[in-house]
C-alpha atoms as a PDB file:
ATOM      1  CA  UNK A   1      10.396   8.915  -9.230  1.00  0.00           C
ATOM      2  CA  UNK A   2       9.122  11.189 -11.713  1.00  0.00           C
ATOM      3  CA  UNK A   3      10.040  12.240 -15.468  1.00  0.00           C
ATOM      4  CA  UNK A   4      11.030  15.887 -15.708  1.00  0.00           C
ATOM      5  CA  UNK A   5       8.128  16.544 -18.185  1.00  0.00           C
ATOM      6  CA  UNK A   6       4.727  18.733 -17.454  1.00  0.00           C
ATOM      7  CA  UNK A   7       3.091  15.989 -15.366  1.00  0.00           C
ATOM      8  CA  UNK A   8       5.791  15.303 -13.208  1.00  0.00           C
ATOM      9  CA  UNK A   9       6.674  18.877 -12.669  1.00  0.00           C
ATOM     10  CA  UNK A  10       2.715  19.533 -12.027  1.00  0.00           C
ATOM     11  CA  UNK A  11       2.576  16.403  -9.556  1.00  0.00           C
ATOM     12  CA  UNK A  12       5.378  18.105  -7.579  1.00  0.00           C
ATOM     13  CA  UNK A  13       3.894  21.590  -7.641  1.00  0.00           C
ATOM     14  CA  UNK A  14       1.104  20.554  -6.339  1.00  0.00           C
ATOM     15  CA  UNK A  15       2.186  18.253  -3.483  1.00  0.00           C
ATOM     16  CA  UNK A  16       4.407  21.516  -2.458  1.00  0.00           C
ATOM     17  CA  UNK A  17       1.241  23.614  -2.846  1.00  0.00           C
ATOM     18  CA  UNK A  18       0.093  21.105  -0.314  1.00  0.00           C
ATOM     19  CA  UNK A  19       2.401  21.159   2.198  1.00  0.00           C
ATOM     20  CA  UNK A  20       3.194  17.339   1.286  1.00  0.00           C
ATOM     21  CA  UNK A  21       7.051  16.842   1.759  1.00  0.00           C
ATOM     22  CA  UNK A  22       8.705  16.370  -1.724  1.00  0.00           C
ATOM     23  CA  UNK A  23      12.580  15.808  -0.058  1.00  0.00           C
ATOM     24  CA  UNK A  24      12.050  11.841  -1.440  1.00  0.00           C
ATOM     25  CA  UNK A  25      10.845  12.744  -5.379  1.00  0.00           C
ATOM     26  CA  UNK A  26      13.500  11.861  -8.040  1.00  0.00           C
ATOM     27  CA  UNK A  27      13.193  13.865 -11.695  1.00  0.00           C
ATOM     28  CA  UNK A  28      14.543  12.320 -14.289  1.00  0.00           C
ATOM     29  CA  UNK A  29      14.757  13.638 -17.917  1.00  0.00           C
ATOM     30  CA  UNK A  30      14.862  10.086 -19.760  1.00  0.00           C
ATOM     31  CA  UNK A  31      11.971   8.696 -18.621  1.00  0.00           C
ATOM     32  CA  UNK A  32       7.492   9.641 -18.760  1.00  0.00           C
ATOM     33  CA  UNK A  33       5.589   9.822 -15.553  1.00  0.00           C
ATOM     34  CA  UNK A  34       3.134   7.514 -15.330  1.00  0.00           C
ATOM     35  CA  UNK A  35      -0.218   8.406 -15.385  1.00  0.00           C
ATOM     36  CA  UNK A  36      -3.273   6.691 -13.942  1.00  0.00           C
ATOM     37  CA  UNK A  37      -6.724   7.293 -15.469  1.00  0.00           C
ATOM     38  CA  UNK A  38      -9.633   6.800 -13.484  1.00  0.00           C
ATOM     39  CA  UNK A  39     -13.142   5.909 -14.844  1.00  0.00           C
ATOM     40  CA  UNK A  40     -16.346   5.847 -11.863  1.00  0.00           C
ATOM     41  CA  UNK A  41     -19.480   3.894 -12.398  1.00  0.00           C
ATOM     42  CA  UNK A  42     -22.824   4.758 -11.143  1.00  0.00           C
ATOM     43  CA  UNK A  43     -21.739   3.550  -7.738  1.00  0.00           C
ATOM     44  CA  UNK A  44     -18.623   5.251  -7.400  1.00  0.00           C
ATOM     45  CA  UNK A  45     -16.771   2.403  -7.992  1.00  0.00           C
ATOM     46  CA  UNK A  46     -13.687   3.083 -10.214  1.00  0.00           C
ATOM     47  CA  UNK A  47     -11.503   1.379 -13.184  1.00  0.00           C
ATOM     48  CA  UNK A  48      -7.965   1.957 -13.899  1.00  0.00           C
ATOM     49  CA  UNK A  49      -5.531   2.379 -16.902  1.00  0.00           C
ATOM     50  CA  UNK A  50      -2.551   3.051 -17.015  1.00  0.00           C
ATOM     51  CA  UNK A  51       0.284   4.755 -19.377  1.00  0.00           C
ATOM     52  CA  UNK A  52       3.718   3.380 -18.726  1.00  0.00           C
ATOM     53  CA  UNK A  53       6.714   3.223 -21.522  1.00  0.00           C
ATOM     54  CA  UNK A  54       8.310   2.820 -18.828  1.00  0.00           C
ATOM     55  CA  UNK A  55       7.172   4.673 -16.282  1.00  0.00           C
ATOM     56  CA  UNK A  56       9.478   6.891 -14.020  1.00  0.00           C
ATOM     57  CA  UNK A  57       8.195   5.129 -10.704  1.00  0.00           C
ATOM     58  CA  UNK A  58       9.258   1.284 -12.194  1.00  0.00           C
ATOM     59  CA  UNK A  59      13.165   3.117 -12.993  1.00  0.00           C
ATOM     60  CA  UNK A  60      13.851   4.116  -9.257  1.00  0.00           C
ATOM     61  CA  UNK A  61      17.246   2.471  -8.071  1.00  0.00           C
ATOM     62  CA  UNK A  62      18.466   2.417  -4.786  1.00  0.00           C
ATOM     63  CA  UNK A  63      21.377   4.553  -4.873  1.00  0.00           C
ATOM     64  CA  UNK A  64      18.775   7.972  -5.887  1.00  0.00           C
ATOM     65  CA  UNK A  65      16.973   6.974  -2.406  1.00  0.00           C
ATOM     66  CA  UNK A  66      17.403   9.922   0.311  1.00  0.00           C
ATOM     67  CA  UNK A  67      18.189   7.146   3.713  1.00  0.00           C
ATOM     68  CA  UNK A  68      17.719   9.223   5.987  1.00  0.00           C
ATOM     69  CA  UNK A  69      14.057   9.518   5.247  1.00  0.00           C
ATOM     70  CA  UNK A  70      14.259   5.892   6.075  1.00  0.00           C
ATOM     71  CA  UNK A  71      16.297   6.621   9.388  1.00  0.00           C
ATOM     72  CA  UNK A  72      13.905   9.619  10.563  1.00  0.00           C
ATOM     73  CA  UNK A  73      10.808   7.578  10.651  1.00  0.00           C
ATOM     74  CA  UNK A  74       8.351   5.533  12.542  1.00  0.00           C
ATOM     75  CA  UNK A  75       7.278   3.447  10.148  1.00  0.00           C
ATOM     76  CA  UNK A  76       7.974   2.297   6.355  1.00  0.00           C
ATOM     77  CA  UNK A  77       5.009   1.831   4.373  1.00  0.00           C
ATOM     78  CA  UNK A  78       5.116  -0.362   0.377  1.00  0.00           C
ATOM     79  CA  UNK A  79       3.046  -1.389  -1.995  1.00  0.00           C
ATOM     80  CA  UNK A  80       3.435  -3.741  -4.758  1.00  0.00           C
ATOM     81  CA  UNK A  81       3.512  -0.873  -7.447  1.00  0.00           C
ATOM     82  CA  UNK A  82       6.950  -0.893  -6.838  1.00  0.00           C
ATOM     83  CA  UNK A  83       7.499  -4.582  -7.339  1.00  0.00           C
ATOM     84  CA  UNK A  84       5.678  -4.552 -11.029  1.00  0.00           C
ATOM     85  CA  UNK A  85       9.350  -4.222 -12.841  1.00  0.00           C
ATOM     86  CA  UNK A  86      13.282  -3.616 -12.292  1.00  0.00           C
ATOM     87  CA  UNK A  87      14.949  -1.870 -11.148  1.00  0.00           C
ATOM     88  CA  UNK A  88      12.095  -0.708  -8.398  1.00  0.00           C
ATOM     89  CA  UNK A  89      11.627  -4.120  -7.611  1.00  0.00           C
ATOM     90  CA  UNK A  90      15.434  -4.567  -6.129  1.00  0.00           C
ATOM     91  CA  UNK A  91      15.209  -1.059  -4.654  1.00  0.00           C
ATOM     92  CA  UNK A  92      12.008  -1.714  -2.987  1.00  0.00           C
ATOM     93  CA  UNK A  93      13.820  -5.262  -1.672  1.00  0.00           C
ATOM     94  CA  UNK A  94      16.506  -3.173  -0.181  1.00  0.00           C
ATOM     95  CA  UNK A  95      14.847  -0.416   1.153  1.00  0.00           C
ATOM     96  CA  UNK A  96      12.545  -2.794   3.201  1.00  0.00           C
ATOM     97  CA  UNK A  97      15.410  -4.783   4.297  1.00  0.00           C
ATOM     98  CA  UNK A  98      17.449  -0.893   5.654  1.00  0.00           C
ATOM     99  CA  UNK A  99      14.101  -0.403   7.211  1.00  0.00           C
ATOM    100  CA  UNK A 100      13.934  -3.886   8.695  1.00  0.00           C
ATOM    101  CA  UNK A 101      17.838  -3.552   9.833  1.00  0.00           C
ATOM    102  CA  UNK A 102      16.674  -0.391  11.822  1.00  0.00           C
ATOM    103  CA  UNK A 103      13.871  -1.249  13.416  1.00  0.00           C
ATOM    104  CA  UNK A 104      11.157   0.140  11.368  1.00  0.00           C
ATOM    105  CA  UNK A 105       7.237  -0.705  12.057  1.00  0.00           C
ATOM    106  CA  UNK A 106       6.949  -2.204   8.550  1.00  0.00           C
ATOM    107  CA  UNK A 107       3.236  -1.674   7.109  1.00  0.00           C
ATOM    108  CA  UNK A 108       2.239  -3.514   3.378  1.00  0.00           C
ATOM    109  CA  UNK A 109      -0.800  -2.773   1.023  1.00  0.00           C
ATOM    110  CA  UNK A 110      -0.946  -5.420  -1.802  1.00  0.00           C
ATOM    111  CA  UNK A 111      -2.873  -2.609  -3.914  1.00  0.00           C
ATOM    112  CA  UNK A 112      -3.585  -5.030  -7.027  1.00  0.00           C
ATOM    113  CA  UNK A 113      -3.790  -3.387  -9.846  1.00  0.00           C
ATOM    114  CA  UNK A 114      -3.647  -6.386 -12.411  1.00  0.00           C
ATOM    115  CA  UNK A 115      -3.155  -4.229 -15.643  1.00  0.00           C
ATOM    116  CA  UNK A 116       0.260  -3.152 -14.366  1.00  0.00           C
ATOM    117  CA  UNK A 117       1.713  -7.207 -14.409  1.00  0.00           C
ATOM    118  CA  UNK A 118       3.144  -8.752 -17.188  1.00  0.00           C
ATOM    119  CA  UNK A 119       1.378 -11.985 -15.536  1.00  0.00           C
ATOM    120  CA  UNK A 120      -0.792 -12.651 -12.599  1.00  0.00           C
ATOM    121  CA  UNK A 121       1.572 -15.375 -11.687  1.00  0.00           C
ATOM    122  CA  UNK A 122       4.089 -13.012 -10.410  1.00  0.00           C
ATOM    123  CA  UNK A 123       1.605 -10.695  -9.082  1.00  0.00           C
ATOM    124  CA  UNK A 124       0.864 -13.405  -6.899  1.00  0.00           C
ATOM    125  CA  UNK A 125       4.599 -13.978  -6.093  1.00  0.00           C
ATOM    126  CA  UNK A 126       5.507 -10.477  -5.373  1.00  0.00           C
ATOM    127  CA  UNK A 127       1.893  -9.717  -2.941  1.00  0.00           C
ATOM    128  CA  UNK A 128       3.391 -12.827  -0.846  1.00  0.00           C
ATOM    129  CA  UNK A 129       6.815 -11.430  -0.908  1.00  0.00           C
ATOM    130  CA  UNK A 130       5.609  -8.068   0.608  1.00  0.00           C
ATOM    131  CA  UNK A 131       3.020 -10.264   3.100  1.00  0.00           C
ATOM    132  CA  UNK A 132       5.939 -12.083   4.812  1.00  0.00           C
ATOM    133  CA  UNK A 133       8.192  -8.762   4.994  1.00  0.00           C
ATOM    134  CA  UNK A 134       4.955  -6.636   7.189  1.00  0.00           C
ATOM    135  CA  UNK A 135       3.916  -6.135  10.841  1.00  0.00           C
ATOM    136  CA  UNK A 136       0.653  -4.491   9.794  1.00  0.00           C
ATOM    137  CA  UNK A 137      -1.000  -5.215   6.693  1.00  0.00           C
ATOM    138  CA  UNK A 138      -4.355  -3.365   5.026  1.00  0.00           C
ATOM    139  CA  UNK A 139      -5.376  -5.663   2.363  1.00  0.00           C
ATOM    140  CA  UNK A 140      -8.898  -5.704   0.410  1.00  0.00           C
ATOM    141  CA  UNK A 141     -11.838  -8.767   0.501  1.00  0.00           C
ATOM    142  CA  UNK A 142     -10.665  -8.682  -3.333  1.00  0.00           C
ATOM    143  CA  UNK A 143      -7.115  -9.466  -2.771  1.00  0.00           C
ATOM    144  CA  UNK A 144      -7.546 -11.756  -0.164  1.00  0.00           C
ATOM    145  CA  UNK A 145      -9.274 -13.615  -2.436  1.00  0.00           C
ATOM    146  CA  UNK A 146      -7.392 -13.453  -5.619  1.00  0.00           C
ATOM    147  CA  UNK A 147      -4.340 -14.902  -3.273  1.00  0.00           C
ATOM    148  CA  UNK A 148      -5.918 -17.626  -1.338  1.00  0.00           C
ATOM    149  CA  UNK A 149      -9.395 -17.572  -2.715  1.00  0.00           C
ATOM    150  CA  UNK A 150     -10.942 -17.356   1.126  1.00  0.00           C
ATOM    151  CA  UNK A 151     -13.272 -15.127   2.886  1.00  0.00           C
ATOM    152  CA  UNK A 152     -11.937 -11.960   4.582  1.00  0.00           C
ATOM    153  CA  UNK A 153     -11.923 -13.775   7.560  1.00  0.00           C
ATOM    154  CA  UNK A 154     -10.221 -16.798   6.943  1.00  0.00           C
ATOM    155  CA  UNK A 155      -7.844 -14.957   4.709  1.00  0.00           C
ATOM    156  CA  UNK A 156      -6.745 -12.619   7.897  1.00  0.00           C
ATOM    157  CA  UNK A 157      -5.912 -15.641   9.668  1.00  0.00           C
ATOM    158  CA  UNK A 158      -4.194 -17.243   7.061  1.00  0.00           C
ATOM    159  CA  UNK A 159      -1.983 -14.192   6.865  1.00  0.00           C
ATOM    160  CA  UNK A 160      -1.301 -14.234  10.770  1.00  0.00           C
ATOM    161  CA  UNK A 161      -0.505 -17.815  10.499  1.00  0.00           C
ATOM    162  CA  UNK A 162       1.083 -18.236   7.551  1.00  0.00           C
ATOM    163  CA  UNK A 163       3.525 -14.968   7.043  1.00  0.00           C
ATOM    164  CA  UNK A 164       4.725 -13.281  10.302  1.00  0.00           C
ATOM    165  CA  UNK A 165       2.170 -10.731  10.401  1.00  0.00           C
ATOM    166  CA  UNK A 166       1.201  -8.788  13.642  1.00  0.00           C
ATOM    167  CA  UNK A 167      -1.859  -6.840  12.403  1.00  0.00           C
ATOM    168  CA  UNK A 168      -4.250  -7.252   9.502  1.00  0.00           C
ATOM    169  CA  UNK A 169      -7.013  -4.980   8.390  1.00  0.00           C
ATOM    170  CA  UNK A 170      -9.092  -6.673   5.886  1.00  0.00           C
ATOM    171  CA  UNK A 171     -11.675  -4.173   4.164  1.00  0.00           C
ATOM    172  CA  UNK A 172     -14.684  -5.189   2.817  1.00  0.00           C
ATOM    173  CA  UNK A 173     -15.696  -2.047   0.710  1.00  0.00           C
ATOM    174  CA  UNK A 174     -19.272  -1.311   1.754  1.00  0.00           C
ATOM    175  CA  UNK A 175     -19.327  -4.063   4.164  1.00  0.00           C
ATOM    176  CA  UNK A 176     -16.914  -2.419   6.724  1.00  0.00           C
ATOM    177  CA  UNK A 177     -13.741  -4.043   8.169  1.00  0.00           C
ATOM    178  CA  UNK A 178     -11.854  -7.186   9.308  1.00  0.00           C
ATOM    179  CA  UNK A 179      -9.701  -6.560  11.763  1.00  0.00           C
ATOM    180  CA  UNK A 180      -7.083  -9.209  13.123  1.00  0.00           C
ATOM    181  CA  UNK A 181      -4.186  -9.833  15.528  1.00  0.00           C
ATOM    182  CA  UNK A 182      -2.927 -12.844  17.485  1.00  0.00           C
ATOM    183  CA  UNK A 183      -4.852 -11.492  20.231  1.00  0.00           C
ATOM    184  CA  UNK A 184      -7.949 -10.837  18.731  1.00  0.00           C
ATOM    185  CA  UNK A 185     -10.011 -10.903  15.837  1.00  0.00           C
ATOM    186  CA  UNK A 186     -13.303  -9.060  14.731  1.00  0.00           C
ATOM    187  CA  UNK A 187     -15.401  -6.901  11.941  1.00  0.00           C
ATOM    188  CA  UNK A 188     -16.533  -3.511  12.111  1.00  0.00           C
ATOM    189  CA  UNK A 189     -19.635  -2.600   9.952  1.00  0.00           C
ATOM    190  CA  UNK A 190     -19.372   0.143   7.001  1.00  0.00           C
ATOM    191  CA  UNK A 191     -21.354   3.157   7.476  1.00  0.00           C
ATOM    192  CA  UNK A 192     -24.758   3.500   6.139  1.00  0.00           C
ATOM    193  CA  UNK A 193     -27.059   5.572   4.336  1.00  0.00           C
ATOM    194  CA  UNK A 194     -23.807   7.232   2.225  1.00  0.00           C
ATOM    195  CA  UNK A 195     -24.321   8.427  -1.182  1.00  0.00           C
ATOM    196  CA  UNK A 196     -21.483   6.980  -2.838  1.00  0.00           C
ATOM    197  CA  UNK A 197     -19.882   9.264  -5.543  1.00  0.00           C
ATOM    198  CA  UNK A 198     -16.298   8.167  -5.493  1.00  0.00           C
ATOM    199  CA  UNK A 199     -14.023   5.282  -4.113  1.00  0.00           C
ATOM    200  CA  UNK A 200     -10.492   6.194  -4.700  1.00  0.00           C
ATOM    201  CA  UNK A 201      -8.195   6.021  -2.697  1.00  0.00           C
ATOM    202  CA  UNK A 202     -11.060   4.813   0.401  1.00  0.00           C
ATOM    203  CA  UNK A 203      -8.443   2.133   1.087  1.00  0.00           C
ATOM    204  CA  UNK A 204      -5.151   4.366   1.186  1.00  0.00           C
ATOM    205  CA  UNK A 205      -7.444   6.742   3.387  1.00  0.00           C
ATOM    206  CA  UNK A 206      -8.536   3.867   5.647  1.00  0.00           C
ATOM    207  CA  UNK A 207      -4.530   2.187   5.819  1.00  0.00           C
ATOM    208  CA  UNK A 208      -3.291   5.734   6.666  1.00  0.00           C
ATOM    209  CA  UNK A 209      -5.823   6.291   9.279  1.00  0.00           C
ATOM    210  CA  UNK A 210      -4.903   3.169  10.675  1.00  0.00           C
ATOM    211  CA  UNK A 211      -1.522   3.566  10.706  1.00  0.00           C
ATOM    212  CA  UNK A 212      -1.853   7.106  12.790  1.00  0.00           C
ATOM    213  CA  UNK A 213      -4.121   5.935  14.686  1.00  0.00           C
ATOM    214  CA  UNK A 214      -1.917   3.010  15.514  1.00  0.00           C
ATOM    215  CA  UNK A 215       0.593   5.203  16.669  1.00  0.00           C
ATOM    216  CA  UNK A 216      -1.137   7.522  18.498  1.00  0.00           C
ATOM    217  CA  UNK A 217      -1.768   4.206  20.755  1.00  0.00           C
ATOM    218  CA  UNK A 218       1.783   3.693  22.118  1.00  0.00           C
ATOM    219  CA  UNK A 219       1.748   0.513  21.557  1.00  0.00           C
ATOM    220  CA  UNK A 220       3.289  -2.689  19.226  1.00  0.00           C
ATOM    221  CA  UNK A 221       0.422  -3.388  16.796  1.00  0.00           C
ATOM    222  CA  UNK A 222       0.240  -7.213  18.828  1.00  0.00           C
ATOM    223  CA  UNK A 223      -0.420  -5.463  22.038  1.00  0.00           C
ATOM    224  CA  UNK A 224      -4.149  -3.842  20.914  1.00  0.00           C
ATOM    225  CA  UNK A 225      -7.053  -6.017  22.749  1.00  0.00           C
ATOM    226  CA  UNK A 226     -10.163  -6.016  20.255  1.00  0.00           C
ATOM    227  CA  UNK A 227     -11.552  -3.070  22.091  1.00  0.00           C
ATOM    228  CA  UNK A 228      -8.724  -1.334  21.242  1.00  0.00           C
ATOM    229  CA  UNK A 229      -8.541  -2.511  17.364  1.00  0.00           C
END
């Protein structure tokens, strides 16, 4: 959801521009678009602030959601900026459980972003929430830790064990990848020699790639061997 101000008309404009499918944005005329500033240090590494009073995304309800963008897909994919604040938090509830209901490959990125909680407590809370509502889950060496404060390896387990989970990617920024599944378990190594300018969005890159590539196999994300992951 979007305000129907200059940024949120811009922000649509140019996902048309892009060929990106706009059919599921909301404008709303009593409510700002949030905005997201980014700051890079010398190794690409980025900082986030925010400007939300509220913000348009944390006012979506579930009776503005287009379904059958729901029913015409493979796979639903959430975050936790939807669970930050009400009513998005209830629609994003819902929406998993329609998706659930009809059979959807459920996919979860924790994506903490701790300046948009009002406490880290329910941060917490809501991450575990979306954990035991996924089949595949991307999830950072950062997050992991913040949750169960374990390695990358241990924490993939833990979430295999512990919440339902079929699939687990576990990135490790420059270190590469932990990949897990109740069938196998293993690390790929990042790439080297890479002059690092900027890491945004690396890890919604990486969890899309995933995802399609996860598709393109045919097959239920506990069926990959650890060739195949």
């Amino acid at each position: 959801k979007v305000g129907a101000d200059t940024f949120g008309r811009l922000l649509t404009g140019t996902l048309e521009k892009a060929g990106i499918e706009t059919r599921g944005i909301v404008a709303s005329s009593d409510v700002f678009t949030t905005l997201a500033f980014v700051t890079l240090d010398e190794h690409g590494d980025r900082e986030f602030a925010f400007s939300r009073k509220p913000g348009a995304d944390t006012q979506l309800r579930f009776s503005e959601l287009n379904l059958s963008l729901i029913d015409d897909a493979r796979v639903f994919h959430f975050g936790t900026l939807s669970l930050t604040d009400e009513p998005a938090r209830a629609t994003t509830y819902r929406a998993v459980a329609y998706a659930k209901e009809r059979g959807k490959l459920i996919t979860f990125d924790p994506n903490l972003r701790k300046l948009l909680w009002k406490d880290l407590e329910t941060a917490r809370e809501q991450m575990l929430w979306g954990l035991s509502q996924a089949d595949v889950v991307k999830i950072s060496d950062e997050e992991i830790e913040f949750l169960f404060g374990l390695n990358p390896q241990e924490g993939a387990r833990k979430i295999l064990n512990d919440y339902g989970v079929k699939l687990v990617f576990a990135t490790c920024g420059a270190d590469g990848c932990e990949f897990a599944s109740l069938r196998a378990q293993g690390h790929v190594d990042g790439l080297k020699g890479l002059t690092v300018t900027d890491t945004t969005g690396a890890g919604d890159i990486f969890g899309g790639c995933a995802v399609w590539r996860l598709l393109q196999s045919g097959k239920p994300p506990a069926a990959l061997d650890e060739a195949e992951l």
